[in-house]
Protein backbone atom coordinates (compact mmCIF):
# COMPACT_ATOMS: atom_id res chain seq x y z
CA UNK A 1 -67.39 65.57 22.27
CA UNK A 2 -65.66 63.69 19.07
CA UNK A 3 -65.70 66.28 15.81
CA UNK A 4 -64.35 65.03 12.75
CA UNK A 5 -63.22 66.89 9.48
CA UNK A 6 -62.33 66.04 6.33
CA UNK A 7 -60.13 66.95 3.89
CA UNK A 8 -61.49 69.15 0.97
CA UNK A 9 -58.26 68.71 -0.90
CA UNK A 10 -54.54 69.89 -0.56
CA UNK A 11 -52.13 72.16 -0.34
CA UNK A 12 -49.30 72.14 -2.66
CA UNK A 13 -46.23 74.31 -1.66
CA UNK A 14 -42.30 74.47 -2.32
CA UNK A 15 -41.78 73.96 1.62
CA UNK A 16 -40.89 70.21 2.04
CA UNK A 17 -39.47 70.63 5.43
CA UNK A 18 -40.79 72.96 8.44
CA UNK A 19 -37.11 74.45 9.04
CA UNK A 20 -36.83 77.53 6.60
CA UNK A 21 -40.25 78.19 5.61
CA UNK A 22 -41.89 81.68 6.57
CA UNK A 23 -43.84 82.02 9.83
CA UNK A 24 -46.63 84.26 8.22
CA UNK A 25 -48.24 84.56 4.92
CA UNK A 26 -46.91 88.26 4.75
CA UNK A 27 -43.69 87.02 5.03
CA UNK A 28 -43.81 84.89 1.79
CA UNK A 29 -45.10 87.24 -0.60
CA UNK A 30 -44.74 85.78 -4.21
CA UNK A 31 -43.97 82.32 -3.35
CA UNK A 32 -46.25 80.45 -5.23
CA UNK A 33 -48.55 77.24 -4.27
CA UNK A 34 -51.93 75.59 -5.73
CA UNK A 35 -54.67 74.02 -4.13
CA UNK A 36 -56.21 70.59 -5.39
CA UNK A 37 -59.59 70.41 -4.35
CA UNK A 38 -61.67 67.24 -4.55
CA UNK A 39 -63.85 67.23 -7.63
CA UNK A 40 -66.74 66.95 -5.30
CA UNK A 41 -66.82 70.56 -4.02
CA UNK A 42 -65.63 71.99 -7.14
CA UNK A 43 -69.39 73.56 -7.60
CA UNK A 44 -68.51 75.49 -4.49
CA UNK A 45 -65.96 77.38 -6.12
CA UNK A 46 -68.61 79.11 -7.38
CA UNK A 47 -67.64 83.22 -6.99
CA UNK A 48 -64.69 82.73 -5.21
CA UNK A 49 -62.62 84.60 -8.20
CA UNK A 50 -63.95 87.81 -7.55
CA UNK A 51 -62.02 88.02 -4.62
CA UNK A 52 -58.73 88.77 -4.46
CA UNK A 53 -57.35 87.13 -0.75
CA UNK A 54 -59.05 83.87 0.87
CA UNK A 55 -58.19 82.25 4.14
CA UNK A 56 -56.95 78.93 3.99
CA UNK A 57 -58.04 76.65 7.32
CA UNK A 58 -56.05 73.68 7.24
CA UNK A 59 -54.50 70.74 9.28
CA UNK A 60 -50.93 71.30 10.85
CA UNK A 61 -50.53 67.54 9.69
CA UNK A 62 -46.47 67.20 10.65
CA UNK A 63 -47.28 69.03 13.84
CA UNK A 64 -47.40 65.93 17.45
CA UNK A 65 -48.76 67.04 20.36
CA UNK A 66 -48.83 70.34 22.13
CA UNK A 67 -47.60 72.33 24.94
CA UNK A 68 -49.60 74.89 26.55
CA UNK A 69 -46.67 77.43 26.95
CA UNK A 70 -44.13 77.84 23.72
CA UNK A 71 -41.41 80.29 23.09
CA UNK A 72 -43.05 81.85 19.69
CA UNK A 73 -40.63 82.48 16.82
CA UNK A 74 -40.73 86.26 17.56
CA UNK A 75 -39.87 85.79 21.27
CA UNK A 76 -37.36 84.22 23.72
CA UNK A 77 -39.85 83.80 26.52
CA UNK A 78 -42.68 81.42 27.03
CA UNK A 79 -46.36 82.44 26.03
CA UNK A 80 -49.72 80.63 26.19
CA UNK A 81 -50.54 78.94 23.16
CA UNK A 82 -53.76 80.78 22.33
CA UNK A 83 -51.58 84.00 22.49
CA UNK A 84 -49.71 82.61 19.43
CA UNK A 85 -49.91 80.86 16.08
CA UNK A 86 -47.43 78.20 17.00
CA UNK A 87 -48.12 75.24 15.09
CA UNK A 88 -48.29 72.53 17.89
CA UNK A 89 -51.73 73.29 19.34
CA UNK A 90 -54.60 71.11 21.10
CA UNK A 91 -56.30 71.25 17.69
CA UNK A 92 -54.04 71.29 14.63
CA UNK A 93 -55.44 73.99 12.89
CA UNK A 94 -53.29 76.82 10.93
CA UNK A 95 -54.91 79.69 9.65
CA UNK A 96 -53.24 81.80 6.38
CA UNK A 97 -54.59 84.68 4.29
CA UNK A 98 -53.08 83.93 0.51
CA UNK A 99 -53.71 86.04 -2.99
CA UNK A 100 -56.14 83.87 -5.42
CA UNK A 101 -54.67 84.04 -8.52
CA UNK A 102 -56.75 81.60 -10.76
CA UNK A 103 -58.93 78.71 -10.45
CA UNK A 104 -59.60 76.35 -13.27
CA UNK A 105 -61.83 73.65 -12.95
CA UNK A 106 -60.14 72.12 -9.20
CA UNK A 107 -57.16 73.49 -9.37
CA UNK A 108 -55.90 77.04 -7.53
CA UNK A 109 -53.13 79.24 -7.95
CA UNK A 110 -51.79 80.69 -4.95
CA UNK A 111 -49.33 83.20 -3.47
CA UNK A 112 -48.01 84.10 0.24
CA UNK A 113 -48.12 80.63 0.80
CA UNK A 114 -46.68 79.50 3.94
CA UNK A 115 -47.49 76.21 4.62
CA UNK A 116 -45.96 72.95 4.05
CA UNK A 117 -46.32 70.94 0.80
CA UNK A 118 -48.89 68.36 1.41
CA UNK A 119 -51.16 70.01 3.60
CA UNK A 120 -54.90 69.01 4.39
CA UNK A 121 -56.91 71.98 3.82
CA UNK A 122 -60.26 72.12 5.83
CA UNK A 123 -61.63 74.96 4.32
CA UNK A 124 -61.88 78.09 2.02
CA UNK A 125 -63.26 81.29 2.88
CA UNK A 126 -63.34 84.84 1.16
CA UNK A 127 -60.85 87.66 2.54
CA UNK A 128 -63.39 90.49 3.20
CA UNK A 129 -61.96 93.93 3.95
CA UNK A 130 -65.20 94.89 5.38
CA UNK A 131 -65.45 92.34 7.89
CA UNK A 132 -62.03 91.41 8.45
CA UNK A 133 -59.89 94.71 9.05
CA UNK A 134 -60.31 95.87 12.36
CA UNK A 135 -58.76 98.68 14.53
CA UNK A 136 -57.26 97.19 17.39
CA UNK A 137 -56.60 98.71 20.94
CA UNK A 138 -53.78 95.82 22.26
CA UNK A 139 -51.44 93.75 20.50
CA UNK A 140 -50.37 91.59 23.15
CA UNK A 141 -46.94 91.03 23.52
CA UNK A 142 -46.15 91.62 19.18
CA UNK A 143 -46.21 94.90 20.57
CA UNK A 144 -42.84 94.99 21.85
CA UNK A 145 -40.81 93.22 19.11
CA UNK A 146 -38.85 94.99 16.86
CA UNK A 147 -36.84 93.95 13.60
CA UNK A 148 -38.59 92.24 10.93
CA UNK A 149 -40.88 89.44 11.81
CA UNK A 150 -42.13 88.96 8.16
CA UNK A 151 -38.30 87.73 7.40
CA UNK A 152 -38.21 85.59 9.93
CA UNK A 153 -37.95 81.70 9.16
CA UNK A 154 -39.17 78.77 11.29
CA UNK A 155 -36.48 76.72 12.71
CA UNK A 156 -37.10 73.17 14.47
CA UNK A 157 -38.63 74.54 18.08
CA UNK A 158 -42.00 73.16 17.01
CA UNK A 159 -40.88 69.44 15.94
């Protein structure tokens, strides 16, 4: 089965490389991005400002091919890929929850950003606190990682 998506606009960041940016959108808080949607959807912007978070689904555009076992940023052993958020995945999809700031007419304001300048987004959908805050029982293995993963920085592993 072929599916196809389309860009609804783009993703405008300070990151112009993959080396150095943050891992996680906690991990950027306050860096600033904006969003440049295509005219055409601009009517479904409709709402969106009452809500303070939205996840961003987007394209991992720089990212070629995939392995099926990677070393994650917050590890030194290997790890399935569906038991991380490493970038090079069957499906090039990335996943972020940023602050809305503002929208005027197709433009958003951003924070937490932590993707790369230039990036396709697929979609937009509301943070709800209701729906998306769960009380987990496992972790899998974040669980036994210490430090600071939220100042880690992505280094060239996933190029």
């Amino acid at each position: 089965m072929t599916i196809n998506f389309t860009s609804i606009g783009t993703i405008h960041t300070p990151f112009k490389k993959k080396e150095g940016m943050p891992i996680q959108s906690s991990g950027s808080k306050g860096i600033k991005g904006t969003i440049v949607l295509k005219k055409k959807y601009v009517k479904g912007l409709l709402d969106l400002e009452k809500f303070s978070h939205i996840y961003l689904i987007y394209h991992f555009h720089k990212s070629k091919n995939f392995d099926l076992q990677v070393i994650p940023f917050l590890d030194d052993k290997p790890h399935g890929i569906f038991a991380t958020r490493a970038p090079r995945r069957p499906n090039a999809l990335g996943i972020s929850v940023v602050k809305l700031i503002s929208i005027k007419d197709n433009v958003l304001e951003i924070e937490n950003v932590d993707m790369l300048n230039g990036t396709p987004l697929i979609d937009i959908k509301p943070y709800i606190s209701q729906f998306d805050i769960h009380n987990i029982e496992k972790n899998g293995w974040i669980n036994n990682k210490t430090g600071y993963p939220n100042e880690i920085k992505s280094d060239d592993r996933f190029n």
